[in-house]
Protein backbone atom coordinates (compact mmCIF):
# COMPACT_ATOMS: atom_id res chain seq x y z
CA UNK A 1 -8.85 10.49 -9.09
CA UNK A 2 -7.96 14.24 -10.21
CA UNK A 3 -4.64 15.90 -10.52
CA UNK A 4 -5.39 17.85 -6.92
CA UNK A 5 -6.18 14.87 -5.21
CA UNK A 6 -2.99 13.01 -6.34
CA UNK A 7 -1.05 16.10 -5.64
CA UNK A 8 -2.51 16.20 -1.72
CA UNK A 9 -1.68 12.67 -1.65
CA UNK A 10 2.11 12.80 -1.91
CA UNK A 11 1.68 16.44 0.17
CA UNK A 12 0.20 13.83 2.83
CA UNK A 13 3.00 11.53 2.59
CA UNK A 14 5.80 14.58 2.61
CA UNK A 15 4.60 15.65 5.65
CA UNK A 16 4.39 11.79 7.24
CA UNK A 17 8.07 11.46 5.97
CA UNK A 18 9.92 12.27 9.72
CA UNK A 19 7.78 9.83 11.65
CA UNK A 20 6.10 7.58 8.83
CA UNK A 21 7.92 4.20 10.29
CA UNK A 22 6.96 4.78 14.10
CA UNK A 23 2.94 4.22 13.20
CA UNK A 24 3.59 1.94 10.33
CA UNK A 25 2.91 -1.15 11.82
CA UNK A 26 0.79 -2.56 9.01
CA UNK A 27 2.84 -1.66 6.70
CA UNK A 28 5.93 -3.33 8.37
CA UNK A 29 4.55 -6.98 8.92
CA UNK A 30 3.24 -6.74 5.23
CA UNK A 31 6.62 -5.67 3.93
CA UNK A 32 8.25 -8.17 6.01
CA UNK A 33 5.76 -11.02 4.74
CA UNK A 34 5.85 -9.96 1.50
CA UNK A 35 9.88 -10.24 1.12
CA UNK A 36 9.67 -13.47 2.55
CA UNK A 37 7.26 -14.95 0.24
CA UNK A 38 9.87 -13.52 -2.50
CA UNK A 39 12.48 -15.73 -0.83
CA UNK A 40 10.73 -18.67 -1.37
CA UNK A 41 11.05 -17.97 -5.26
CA UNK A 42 13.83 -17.99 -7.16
CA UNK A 43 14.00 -14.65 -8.44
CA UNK A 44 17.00 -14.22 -10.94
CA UNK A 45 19.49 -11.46 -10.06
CA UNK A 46 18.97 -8.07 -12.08
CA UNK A 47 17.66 -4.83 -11.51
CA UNK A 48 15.43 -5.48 -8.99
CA UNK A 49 12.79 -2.24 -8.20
CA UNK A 50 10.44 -0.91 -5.47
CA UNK A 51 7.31 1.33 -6.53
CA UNK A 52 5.96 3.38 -4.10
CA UNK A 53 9.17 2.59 -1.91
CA UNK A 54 7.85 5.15 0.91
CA UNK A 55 10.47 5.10 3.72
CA UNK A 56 11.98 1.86 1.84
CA UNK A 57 10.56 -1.13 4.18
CA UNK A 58 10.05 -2.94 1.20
CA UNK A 59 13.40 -2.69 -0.59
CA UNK A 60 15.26 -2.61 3.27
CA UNK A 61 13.55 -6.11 4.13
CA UNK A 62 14.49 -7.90 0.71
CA UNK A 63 17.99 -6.50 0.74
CA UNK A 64 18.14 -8.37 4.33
CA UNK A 65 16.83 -11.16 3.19
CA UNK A 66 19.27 -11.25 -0.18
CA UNK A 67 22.26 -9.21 0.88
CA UNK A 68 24.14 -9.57 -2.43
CA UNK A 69 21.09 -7.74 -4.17
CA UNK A 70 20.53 -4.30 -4.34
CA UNK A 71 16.78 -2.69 -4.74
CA UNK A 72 16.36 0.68 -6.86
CA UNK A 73 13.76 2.49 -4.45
CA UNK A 74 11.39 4.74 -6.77
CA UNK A 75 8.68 6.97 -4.78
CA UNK A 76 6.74 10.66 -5.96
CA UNK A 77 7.53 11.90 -2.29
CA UNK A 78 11.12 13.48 -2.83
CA UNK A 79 10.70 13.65 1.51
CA UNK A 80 9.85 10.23 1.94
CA UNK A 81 13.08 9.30 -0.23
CA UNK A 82 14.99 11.37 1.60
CA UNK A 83 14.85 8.48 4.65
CA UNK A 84 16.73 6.20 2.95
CA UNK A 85 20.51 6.00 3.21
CA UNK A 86 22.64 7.62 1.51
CA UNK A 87 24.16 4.62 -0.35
CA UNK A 88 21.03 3.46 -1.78
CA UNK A 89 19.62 3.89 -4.92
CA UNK A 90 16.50 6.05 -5.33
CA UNK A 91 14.51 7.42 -8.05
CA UNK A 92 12.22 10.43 -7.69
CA UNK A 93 8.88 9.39 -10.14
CA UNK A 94 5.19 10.12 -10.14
CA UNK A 95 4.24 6.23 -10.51
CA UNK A 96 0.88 7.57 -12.07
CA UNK A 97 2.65 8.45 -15.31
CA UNK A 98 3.55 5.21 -15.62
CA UNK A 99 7.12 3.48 -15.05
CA UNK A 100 10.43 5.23 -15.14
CA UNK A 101 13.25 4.82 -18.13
CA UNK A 102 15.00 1.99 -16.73
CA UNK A 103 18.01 1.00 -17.93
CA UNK A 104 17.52 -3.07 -18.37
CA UNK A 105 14.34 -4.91 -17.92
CA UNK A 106 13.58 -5.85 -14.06
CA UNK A 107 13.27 -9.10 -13.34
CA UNK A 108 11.55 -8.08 -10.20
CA UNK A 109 9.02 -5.29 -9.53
CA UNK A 110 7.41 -5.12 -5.73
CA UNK A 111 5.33 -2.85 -4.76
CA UNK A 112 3.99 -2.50 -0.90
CA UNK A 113 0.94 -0.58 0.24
CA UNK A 114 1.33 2.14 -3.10
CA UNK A 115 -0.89 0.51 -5.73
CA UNK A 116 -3.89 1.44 -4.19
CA UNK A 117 -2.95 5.41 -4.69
CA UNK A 118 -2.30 5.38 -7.85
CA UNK A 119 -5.16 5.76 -10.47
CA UNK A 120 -6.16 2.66 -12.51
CA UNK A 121 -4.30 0.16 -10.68
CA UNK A 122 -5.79 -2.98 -12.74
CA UNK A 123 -3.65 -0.98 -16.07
CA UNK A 124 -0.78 -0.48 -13.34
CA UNK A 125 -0.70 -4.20 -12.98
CA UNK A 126 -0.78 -4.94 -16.38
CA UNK A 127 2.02 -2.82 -17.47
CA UNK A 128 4.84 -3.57 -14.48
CA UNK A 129 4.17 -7.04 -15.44
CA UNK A 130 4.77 -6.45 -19.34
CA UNK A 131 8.23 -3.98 -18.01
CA UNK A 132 9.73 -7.85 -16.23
CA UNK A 133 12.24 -9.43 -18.19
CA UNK A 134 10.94 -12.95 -18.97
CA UNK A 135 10.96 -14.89 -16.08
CA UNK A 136 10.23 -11.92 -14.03
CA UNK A 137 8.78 -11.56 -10.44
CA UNK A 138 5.79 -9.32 -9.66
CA UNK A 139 5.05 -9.07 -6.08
CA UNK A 140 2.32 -6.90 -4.54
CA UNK A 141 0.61 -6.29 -1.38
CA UNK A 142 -2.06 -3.73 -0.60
CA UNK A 143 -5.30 -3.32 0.73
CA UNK A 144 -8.43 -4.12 -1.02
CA UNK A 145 -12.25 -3.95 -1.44
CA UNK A 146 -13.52 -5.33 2.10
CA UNK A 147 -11.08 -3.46 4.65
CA UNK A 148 -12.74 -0.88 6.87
CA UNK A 149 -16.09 -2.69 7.75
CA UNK A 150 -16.46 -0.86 11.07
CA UNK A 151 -16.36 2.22 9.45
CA UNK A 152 -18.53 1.52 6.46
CA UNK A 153 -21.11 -0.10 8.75
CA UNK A 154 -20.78 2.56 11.42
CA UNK A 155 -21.65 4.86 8.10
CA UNK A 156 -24.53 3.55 7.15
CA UNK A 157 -26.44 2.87 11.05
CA UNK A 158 -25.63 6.75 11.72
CA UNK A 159 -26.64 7.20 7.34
CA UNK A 160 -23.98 9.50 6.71
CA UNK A 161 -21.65 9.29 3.75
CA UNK A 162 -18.76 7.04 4.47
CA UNK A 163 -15.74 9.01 2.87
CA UNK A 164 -13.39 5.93 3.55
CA UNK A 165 -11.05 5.08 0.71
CA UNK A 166 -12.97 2.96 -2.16
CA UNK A 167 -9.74 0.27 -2.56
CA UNK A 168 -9.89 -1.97 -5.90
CA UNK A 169 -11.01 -5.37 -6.18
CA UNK A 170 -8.72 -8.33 -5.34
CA UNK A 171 -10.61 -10.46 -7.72
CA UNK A 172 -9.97 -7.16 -10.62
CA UNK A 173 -6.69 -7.54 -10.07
CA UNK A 174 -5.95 -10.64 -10.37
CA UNK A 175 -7.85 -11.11 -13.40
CA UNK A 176 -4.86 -8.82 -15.07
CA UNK A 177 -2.45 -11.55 -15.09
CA UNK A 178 -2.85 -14.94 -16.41
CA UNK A 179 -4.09 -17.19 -13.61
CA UNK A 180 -0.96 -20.07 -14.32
CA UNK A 181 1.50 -17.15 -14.03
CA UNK A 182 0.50 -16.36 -10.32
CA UNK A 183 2.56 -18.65 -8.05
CA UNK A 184 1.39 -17.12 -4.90
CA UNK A 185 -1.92 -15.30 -3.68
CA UNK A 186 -3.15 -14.67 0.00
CA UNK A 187 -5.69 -12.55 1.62
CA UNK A 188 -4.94 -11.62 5.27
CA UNK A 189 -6.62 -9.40 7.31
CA UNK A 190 -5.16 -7.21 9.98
CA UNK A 191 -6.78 -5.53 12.91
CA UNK A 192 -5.51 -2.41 14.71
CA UNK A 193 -7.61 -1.13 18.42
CA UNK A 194 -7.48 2.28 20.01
CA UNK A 195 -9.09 3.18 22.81
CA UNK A 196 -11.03 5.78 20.87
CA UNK A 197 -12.92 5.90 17.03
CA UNK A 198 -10.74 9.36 16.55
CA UNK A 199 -7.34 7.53 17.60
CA UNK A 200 -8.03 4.89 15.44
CA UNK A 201 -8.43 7.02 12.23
CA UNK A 202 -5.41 9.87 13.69
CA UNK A 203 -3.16 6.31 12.93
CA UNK A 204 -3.85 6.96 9.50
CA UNK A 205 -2.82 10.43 9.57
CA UNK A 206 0.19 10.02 10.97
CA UNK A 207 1.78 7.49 8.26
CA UNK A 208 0.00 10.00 5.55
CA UNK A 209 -2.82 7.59 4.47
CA UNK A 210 -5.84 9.74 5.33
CA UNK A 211 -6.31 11.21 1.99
CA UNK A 212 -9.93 10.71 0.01
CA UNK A 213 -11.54 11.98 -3.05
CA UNK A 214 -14.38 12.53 -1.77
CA UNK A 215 -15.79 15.71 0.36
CA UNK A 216 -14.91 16.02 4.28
CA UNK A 217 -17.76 15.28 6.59
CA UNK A 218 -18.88 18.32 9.23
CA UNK A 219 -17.80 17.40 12.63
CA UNK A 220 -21.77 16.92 13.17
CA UNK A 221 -21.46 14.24 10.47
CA UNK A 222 -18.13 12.15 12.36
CA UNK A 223 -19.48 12.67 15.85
CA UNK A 224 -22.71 10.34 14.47
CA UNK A 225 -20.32 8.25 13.07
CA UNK A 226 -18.30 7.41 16.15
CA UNK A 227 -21.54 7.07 17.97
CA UNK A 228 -22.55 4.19 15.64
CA UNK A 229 -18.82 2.54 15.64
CA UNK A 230 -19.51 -0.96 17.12
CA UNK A 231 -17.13 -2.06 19.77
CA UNK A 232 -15.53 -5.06 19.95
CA UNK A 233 -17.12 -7.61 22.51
CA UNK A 234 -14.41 -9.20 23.64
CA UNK A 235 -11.58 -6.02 24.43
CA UNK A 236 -14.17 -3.41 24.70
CA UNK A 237 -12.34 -0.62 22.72
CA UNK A 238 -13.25 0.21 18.53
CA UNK A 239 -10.59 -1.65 16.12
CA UNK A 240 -10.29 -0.83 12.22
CA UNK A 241 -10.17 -4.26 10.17
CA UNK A 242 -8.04 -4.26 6.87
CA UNK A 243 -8.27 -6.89 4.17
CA UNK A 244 -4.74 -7.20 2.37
CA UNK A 245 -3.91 -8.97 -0.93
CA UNK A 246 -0.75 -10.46 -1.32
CA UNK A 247 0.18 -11.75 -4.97
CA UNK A 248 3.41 -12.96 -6.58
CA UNK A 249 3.62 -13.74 -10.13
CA UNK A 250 5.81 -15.01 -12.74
CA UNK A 251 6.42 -13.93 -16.63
């Protein structure tokens, strides 16, 4: 991942900022299931922290869910903080430098649909799990290696270039941590429909997760793409399959 391409990527999510939560489905039921899996721990009290906060669905679900507990919100998009109220606490930080000073050790660190932007997320892992305080929570979800098969299959019958994200491994990434420190670890997958291929993909635009590394496709190039997109026997319309990882460990 170069410096241009993480640079478009919060760009992306800037310009997402006004209307990110209205096409954010996704991203709220895995924020919502994530927080509740971190209710079923006990997670001492602290400094808890959100990376890659976004529009803070994260941080807003476990405050609900623990209302004596607040949740520092850090994000790179200075537009995407800018949704949260004004009485929370936010931190303006380009996660792919690593962590911000904090001022104690957290003895949580969640992170919702971000890890997958940021480059080397196995090291990411490795070191927001060293930052907890012993005892610590770590609690991730994102998508992973094995979301998108109607795309990448619609790619290859129509043999042009699939320019879909490349997401990491689950089984890399849980290989970071210790397997008797992980208390909890899920893989879900979650379909979305439209009636057309070029709705489908416009979802991603609109919560700013269209970004790619690789080269754009000519409009030649998509059109043989959509041609090839199977459609689902049973509703008749194109859907868009994401595999999620959902992990909470311990330190």
């Amino acid at each position: 991942m170069t410096t241009d391409w993480q640079k478009l990527v919060i760009k992306n999510f800037d310009e997402a900022s006004c209307k990110y939560n209205e096409g954010a489905n996704l991203q709220i039921c895995f924020a919502k299931r994530l927080a509740e899996q971190c209710t079923k721990k006990f997670i001492p009290p602290g400094l808890w922290v959100d990376l890659g906060s976004g529009t803070g669905l994260l941080a807003n679900e476990l405050e609900k869910r623990t209302p004596n507990q607040s949740v520092l919100r850090v994000d790179g998009s200075e537009r995407m903080l800018n949704q949260h109220p004004k009485n929370k606490s936010t931190k303006l930080f380009d996660l792919n430098s690593g962590l911000p000073h904090l001022e104690e050790s957290p003895t949580l660190i969640a992170s919702s649909f971000a890890l997958h932007w940021l480059k080397q997320p196995e090291q990411k892992i490795h070191d927001w799990f060293a930052a907890l305080a012993p005892g610590g929570w770590l609690a991730l979800a994102l998508p992973v290696r094995g979301s998108f098969p109607e795309w990448h299959n619609a790619a290859t019958q129509a043999n042009v270039k699939c320019t879909a994200m490349e997401f990491p491994s689950h089984k890399s990434l849980i290989n970071v941590i210790t397997k008797t420190k992980i208390r909890f670890h899920k893989l879900e997958t979650f379909t979305e429909e439209a009636a057309t291929v070029s709705s489908l993909l416009k979802s991603l635009k609109k919560v700013g997760g269209h970004s790619s590394p690789l080269p754009s496709l000519r409009v030649s190039e998509w059109r043989k793409i959509q041609k090839s997109w199977a459609i689902s026997n049973h509703k008749n319309v194109p859907q868009l399959t994401w595999l999620i990882q959902m992990l909470l460990a311990q330190k």
